[in-house]
N, C-alpha and C. Protein backbone atom coordinates (compact mmCIF):
# COMPACT_ATOMS: atom_id res chain seq x y z
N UNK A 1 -143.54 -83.21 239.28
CA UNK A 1 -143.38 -82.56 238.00
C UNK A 1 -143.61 -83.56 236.89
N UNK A 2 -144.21 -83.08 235.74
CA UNK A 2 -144.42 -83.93 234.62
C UNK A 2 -143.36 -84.17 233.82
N UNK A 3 -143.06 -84.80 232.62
CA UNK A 3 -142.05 -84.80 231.50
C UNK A 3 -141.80 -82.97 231.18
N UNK A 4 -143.09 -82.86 230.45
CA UNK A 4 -143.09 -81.18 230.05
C UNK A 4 -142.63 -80.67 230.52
N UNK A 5 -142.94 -80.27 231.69
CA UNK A 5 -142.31 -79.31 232.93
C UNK A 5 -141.08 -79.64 233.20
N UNK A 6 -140.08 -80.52 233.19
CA UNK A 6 -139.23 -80.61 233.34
C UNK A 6 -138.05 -80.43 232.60
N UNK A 7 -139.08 -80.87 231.05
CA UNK A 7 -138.38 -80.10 229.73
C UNK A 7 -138.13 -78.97 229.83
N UNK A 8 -138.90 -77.99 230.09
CA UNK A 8 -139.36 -76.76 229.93
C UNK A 8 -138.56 -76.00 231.04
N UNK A 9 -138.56 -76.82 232.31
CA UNK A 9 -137.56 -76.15 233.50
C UNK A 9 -135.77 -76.85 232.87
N UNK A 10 -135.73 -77.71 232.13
CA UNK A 10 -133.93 -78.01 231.70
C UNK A 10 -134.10 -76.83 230.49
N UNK A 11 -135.38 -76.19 229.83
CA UNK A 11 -134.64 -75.45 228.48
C UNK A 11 -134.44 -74.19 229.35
N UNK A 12 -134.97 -74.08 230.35
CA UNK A 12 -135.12 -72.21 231.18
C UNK A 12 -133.89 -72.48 231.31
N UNK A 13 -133.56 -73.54 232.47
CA UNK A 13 -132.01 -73.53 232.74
C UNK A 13 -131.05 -73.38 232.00
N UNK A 14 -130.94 -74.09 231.10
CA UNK A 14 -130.21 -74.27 230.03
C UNK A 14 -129.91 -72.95 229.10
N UNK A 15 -131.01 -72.06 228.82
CA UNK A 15 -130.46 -70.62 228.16
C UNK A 15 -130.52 -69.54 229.38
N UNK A 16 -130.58 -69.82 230.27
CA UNK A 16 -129.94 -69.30 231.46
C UNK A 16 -128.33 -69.07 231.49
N UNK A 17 -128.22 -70.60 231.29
CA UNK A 17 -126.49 -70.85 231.11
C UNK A 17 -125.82 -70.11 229.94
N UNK A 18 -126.88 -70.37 228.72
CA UNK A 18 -126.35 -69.56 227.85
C UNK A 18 -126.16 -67.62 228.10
N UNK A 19 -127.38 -67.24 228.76
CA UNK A 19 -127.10 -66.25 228.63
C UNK A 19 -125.92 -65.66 229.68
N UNK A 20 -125.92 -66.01 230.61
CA UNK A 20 -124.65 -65.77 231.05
C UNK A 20 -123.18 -66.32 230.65
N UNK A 21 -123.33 -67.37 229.55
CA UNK A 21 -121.66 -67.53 229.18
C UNK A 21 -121.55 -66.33 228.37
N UNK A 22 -122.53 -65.63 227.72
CA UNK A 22 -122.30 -64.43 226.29
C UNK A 22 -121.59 -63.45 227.24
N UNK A 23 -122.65 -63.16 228.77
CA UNK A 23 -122.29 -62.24 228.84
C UNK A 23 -121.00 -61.78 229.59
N UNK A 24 -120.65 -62.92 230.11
CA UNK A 24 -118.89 -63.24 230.94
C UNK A 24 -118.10 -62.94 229.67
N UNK A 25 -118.44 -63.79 228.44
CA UNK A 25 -117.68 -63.51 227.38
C UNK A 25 -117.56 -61.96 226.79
N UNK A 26 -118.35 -61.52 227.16
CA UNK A 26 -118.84 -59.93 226.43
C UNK A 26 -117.93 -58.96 227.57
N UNK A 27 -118.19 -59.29 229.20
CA UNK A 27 -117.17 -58.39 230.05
C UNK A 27 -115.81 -59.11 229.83
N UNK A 28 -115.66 -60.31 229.34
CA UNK A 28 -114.02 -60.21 229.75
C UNK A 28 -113.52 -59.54 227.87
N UNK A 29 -114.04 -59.00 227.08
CA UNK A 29 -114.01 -58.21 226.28
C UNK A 29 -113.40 -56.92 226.67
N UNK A 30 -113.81 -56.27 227.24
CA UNK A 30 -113.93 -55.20 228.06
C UNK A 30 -112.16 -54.52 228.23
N UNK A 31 -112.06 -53.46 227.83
CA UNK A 31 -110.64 -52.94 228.27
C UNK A 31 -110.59 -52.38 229.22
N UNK A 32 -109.76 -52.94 230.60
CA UNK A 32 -109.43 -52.12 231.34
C UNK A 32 -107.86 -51.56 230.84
N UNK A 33 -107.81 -50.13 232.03
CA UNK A 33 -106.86 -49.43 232.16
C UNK A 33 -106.01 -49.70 233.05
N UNK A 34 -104.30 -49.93 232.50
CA UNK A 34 -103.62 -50.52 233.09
C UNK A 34 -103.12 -49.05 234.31
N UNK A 35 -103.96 -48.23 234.16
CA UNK A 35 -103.41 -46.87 235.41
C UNK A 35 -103.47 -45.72 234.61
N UNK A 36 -103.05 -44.75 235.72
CA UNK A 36 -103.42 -43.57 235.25
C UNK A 36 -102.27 -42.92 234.01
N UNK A 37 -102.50 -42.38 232.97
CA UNK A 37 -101.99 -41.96 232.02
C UNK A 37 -101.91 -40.17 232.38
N UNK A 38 -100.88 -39.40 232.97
CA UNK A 38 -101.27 -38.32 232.83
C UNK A 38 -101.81 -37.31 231.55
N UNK A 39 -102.64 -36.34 231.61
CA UNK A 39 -103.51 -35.76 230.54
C UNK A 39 -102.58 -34.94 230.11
N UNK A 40 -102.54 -34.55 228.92
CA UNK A 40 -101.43 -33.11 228.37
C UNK A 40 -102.26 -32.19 227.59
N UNK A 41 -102.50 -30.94 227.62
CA UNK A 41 -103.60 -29.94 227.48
C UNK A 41 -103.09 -30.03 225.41
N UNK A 42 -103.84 -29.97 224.93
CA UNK A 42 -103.36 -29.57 223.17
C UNK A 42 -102.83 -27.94 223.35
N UNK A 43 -101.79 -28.39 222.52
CA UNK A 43 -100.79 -27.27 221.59
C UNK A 43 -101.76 -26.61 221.02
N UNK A 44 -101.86 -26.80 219.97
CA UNK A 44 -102.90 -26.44 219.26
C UNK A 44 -104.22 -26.03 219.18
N UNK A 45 -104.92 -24.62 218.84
CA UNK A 45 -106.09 -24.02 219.12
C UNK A 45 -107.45 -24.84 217.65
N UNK A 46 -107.86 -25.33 218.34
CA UNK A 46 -109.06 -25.85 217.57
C UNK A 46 -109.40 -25.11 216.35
N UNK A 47 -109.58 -25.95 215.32
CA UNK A 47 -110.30 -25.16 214.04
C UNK A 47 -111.58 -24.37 214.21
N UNK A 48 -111.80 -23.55 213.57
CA UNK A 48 -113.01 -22.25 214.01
C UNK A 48 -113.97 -23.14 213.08
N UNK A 49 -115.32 -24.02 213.74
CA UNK A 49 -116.27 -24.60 213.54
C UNK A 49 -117.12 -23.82 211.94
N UNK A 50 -116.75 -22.31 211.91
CA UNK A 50 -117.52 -21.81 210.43
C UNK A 50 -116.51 -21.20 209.63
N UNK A 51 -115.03 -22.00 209.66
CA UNK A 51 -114.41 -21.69 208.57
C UNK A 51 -113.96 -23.09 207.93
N UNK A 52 -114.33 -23.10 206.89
CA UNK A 52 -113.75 -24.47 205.43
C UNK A 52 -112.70 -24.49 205.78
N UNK A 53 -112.12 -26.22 205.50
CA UNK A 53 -110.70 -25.73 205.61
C UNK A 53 -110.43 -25.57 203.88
N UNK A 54 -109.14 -24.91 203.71
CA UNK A 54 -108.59 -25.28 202.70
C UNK A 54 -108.18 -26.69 201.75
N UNK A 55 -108.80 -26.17 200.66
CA UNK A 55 -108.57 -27.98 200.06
C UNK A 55 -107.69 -27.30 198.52
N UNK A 56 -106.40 -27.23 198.68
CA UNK A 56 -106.25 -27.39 197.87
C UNK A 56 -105.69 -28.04 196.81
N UNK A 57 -105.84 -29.13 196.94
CA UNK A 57 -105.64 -30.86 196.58
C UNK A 57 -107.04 -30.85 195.63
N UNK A 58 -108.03 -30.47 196.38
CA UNK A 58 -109.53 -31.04 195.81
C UNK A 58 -110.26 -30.16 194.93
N UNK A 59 -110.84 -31.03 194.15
CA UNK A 59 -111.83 -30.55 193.29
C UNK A 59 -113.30 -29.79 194.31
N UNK A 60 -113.76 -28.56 194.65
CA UNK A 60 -114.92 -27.94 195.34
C UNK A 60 -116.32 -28.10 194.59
N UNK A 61 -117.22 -28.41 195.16
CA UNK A 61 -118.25 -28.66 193.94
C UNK A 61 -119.79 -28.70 195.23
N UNK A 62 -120.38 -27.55 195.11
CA UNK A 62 -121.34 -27.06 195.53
C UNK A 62 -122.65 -27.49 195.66
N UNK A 63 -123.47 -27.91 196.42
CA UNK A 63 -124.50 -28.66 196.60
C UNK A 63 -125.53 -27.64 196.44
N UNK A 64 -126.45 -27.34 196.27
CA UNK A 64 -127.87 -26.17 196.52
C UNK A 64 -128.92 -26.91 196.06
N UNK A 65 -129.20 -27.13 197.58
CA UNK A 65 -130.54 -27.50 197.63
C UNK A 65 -131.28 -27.30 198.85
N UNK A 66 -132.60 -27.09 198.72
CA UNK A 66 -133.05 -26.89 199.63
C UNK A 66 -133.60 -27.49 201.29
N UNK A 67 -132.64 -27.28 202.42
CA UNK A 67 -132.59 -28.03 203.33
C UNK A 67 -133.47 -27.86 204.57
N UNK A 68 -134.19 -26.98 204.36
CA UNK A 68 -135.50 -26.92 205.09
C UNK A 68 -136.82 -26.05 204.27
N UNK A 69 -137.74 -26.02 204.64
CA UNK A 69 -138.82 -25.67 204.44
C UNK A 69 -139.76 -26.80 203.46
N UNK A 70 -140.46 -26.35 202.65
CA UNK A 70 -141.78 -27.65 202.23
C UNK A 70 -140.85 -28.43 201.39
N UNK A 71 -139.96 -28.45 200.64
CA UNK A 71 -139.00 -29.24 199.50
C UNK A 71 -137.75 -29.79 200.97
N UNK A 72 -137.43 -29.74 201.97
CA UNK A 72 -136.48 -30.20 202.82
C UNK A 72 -136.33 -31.46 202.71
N UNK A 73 -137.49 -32.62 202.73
CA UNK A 73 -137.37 -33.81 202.20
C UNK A 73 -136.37 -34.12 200.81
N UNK A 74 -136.87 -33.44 199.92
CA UNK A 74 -136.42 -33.36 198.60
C UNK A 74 -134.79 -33.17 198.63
N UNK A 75 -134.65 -32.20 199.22
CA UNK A 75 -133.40 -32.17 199.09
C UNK A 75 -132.16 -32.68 200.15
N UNK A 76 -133.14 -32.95 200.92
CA UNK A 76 -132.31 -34.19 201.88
C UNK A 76 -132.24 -35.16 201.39
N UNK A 77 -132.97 -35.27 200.69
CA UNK A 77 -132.34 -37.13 199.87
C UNK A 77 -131.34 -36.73 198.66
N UNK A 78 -131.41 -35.73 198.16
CA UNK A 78 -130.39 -35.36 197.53
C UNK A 78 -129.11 -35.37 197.63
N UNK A 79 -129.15 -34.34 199.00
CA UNK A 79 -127.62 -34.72 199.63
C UNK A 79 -127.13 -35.79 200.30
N UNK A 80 -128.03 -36.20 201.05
CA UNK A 80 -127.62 -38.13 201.05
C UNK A 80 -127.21 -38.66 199.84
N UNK A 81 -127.70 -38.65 198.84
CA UNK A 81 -127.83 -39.35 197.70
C UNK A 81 -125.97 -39.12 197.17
N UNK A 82 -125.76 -37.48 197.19
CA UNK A 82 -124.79 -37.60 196.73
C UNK A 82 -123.56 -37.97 197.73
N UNK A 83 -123.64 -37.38 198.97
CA UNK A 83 -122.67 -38.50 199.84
C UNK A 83 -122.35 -39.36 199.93
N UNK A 84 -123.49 -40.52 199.47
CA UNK A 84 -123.19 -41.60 199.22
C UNK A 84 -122.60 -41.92 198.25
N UNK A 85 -122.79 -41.52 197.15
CA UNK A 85 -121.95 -41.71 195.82
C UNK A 85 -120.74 -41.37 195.78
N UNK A 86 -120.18 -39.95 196.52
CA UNK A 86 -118.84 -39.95 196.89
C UNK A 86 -118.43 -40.83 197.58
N UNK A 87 -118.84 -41.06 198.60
CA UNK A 87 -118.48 -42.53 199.81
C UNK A 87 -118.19 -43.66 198.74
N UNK A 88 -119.04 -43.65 197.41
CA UNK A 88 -118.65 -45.11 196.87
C UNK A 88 -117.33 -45.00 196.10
N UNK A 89 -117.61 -43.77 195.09
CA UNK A 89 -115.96 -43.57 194.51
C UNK A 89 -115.16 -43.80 194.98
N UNK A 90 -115.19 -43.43 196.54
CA UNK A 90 -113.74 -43.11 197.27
C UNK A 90 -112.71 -41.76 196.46
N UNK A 91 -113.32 -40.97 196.31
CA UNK A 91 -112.42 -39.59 195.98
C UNK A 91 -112.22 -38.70 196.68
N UNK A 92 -110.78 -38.81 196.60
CA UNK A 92 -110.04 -37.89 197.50
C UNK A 92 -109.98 -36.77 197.71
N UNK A 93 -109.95 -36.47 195.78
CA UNK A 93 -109.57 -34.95 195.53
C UNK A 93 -111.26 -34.10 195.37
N UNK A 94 -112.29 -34.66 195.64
CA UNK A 94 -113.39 -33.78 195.16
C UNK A 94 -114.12 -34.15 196.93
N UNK A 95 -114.85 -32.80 196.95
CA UNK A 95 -115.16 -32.40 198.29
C UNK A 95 -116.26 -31.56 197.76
N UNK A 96 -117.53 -32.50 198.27
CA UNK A 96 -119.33 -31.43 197.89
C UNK A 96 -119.44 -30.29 199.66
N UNK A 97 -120.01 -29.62 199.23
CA UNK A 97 -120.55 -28.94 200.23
C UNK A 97 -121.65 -28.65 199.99
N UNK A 98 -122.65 -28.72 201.39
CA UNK A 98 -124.43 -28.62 200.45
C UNK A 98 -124.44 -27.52 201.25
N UNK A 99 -125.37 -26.55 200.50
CA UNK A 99 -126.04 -24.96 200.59
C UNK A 99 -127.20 -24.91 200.59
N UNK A 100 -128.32 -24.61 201.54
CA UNK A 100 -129.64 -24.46 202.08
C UNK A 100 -129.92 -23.28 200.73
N UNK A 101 -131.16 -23.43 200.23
CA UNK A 101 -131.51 -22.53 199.36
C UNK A 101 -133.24 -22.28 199.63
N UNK A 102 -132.82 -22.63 200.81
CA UNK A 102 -134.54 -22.58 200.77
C UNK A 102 -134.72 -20.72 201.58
N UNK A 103 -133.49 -20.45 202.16
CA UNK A 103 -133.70 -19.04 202.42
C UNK A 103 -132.97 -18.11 201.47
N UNK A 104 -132.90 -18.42 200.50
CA UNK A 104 -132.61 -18.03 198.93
C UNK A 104 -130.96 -18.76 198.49
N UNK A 105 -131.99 -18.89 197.07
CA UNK A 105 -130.88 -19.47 196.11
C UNK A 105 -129.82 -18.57 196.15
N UNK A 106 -129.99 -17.42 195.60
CA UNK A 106 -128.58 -16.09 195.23
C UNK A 106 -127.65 -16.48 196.32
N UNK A 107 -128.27 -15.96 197.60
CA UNK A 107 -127.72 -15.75 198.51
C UNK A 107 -126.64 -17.20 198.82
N UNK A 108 -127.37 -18.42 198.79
CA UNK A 108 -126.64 -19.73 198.87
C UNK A 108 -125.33 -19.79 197.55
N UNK A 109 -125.43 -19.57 196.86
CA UNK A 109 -124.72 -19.18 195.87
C UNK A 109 -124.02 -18.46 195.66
N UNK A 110 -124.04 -17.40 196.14
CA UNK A 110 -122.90 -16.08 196.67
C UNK A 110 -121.91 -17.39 197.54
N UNK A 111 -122.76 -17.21 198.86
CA UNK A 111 -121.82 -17.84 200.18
C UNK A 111 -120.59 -19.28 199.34
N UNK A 112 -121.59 -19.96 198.63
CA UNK A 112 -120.52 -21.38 197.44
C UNK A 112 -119.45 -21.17 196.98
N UNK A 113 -119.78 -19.20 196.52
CA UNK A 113 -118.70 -19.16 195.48
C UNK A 113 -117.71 -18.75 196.28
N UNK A 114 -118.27 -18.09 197.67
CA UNK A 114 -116.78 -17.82 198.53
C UNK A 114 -116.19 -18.48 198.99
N UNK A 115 -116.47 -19.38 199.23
CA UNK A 115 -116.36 -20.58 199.86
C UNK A 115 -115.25 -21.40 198.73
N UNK A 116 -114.97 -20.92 198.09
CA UNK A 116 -113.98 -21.37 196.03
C UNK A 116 -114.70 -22.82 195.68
N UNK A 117 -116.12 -22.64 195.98
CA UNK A 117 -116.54 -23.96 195.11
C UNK A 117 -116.39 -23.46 193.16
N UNK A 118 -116.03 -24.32 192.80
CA UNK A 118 -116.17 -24.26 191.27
C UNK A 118 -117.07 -24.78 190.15
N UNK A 119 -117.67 -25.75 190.85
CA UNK A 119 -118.98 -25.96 190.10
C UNK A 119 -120.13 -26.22 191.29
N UNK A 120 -121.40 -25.78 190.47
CA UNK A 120 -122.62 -25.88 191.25
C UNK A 120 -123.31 -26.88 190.89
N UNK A 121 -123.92 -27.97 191.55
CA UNK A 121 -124.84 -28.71 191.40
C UNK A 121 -126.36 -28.00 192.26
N UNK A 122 -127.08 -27.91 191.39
CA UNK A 122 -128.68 -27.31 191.80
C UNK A 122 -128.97 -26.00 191.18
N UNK A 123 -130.06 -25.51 191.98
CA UNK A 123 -130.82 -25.57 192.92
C UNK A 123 -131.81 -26.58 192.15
N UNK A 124 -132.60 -26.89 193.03
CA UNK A 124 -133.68 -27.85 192.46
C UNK A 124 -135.05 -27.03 191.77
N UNK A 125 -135.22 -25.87 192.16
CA UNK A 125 -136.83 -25.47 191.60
C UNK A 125 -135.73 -24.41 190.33
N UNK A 126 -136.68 -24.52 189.51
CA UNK A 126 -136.78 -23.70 188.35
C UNK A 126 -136.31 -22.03 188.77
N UNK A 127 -137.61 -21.32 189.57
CA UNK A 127 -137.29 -20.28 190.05
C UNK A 127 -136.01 -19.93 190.41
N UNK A 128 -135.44 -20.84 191.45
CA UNK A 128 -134.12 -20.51 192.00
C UNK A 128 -132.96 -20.32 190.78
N UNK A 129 -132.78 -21.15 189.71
CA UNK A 129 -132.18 -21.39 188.74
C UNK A 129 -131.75 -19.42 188.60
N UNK A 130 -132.62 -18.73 187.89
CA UNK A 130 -132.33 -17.89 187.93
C UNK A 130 -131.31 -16.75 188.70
N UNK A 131 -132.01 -16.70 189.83
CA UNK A 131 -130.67 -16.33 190.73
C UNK A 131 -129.57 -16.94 190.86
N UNK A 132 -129.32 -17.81 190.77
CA UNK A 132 -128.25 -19.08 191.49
C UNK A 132 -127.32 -18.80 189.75
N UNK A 133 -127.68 -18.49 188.86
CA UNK A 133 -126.91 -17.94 187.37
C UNK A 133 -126.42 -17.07 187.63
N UNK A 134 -127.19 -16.04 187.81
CA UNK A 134 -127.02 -14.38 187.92
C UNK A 134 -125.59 -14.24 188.59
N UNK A 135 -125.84 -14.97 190.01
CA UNK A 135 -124.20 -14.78 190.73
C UNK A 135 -123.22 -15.95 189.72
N UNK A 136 -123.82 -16.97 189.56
CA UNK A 136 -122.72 -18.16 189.08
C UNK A 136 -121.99 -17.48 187.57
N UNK A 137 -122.65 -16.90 187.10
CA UNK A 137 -122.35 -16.41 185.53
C UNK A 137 -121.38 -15.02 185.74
N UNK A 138 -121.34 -14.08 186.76
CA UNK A 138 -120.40 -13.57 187.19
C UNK A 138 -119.17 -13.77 187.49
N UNK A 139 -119.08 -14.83 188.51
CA UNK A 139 -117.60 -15.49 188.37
C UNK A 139 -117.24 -16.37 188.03
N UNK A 140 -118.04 -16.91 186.72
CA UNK A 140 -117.37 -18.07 185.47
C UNK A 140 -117.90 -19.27 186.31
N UNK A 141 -118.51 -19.97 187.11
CA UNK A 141 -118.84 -20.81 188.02
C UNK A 141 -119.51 -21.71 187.04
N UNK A 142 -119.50 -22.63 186.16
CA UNK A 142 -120.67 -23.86 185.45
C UNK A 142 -121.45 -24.46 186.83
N UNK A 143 -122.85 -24.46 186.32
CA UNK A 143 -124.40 -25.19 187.19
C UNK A 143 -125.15 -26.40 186.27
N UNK A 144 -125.25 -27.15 187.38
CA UNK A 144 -125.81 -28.51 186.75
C UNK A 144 -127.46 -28.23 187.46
N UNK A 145 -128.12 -28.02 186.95
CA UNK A 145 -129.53 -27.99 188.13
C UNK A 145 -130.45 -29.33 187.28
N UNK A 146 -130.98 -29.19 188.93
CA UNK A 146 -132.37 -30.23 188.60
C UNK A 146 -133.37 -30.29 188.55
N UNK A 147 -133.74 -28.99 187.84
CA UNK A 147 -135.01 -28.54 187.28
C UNK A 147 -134.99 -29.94 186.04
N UNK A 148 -136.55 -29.45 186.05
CA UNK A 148 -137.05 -30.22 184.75
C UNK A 148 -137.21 -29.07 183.54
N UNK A 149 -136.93 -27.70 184.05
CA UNK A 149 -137.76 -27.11 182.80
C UNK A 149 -136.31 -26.16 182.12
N UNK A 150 -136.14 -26.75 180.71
CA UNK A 150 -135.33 -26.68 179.82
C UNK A 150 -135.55 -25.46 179.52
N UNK A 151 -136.17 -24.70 179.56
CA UNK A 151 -135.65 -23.07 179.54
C UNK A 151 -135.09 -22.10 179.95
N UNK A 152 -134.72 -23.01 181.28
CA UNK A 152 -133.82 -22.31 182.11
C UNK A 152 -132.10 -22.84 181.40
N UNK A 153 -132.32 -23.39 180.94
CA UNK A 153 -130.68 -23.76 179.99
C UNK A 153 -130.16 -22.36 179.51
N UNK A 154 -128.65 -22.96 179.51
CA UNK A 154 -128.05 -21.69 178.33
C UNK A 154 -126.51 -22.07 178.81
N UNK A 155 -125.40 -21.32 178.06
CA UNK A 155 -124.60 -21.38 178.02
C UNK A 155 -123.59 -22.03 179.01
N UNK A 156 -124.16 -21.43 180.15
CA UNK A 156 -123.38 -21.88 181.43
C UNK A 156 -124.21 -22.98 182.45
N UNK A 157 -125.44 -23.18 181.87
CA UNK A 157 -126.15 -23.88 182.99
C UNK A 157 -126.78 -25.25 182.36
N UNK A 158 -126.74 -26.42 182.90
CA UNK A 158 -127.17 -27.27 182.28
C UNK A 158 -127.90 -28.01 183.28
N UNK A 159 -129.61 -28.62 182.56
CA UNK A 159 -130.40 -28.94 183.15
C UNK A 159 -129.96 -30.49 183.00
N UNK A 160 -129.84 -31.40 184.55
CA UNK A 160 -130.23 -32.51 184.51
C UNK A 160 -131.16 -33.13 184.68
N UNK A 161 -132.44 -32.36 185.20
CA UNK A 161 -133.67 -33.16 185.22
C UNK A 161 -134.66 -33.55 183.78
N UNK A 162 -135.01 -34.40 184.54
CA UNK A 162 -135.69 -34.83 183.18
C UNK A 162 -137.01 -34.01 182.75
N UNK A 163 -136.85 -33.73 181.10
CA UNK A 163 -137.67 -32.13 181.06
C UNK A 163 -139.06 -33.22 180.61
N UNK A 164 -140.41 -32.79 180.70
CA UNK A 164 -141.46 -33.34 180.25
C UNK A 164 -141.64 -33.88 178.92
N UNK A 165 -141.13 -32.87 177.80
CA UNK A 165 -140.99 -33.62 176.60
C UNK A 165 -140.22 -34.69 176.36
N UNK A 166 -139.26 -34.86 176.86
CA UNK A 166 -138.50 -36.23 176.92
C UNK A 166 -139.44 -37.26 177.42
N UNK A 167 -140.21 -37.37 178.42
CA UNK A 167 -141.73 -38.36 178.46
C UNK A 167 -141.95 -38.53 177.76
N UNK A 168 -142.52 -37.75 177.24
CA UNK A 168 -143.86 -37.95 175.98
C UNK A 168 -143.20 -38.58 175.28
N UNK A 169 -141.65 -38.02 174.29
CA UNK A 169 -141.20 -38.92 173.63
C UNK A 169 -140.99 -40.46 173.29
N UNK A 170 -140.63 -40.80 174.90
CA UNK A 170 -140.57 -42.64 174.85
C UNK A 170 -142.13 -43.02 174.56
């Protein structure tokens, strides 16, 4: 054998060694069970997977946006977007719920308001705006949408997107 080769056969060896000290270190990590624990069946009948629970501690505040069809992107980053921002507050008392509007706004908007959300954030297209009022303006509900187009404004609904003339302006 040459110098090289011998280098080369002490570095094989050598992270050989390493890799097996990680991984002795990694199983004696490992929790065993000191025996059998007998199982005890729950008391209690599981929450029904399509009923909310009650929050009434929290502020309800309605997501609508559209979570599948050609805008699904769009409004998947939306609702990420705002999860995350709750995740950063850390608030306790406010609880979003997001509403698919891509198989209609109204209809997503009906289901929000039964649901006792109290304010709406969305829908994102203009069109929807309309319906998503019609029910929200019935039972006093305020909407933040993120349309860009400022004619859909009025009393109860307020546009946060940014409308085109505000461009031009800067």
């Amino acid at each position: 054998m040459h110098n090289g080769e011998q280098a080369l056969s002490g570095f094989r060896q050598s992270r050989r060694w390493a890799v097996i000290g990680a991984l002795s270190l990694l199983a004696g990590c490992a929790v065993i069970p000191k025996g059998s624990v007998p199982v005890t069946e729950p008391t209690e009948k599981a929450p029904d997977a399509d009923v909310l629970p009650t929050d009434a501690g929290r502020h309800r505040v309605a997501l609508l946006v559209p979570m599948t069809g050609a805008n699904a992107a769009v409004g998947q980053s939306i609702a990420n977007a705002a999860t995350m921002a709750l995740l950063d507050t850390n608030a306790a008392n406010l609880r979003i719920t997001t509403y698919d509007t891509a198989t209609g706004a109204g209809t997503a908007a009906a289901r929000a308001i039964s649901d006792g959300n109290k304010l709406i954030l969305g829908p994102l297209l203009a069109d929807d705006v309309t319906q998503v009022s019609n029910v929200a303006r019935t039972s006093r509900v305020p909407m933040i949408t993120y349309s860009n187009d400022s004619a859909v404004a009025s009393r109860d609904v307020f546009v946060m997107g940014q409308a085109p003339g505000q461009s031009i302006a800067r």
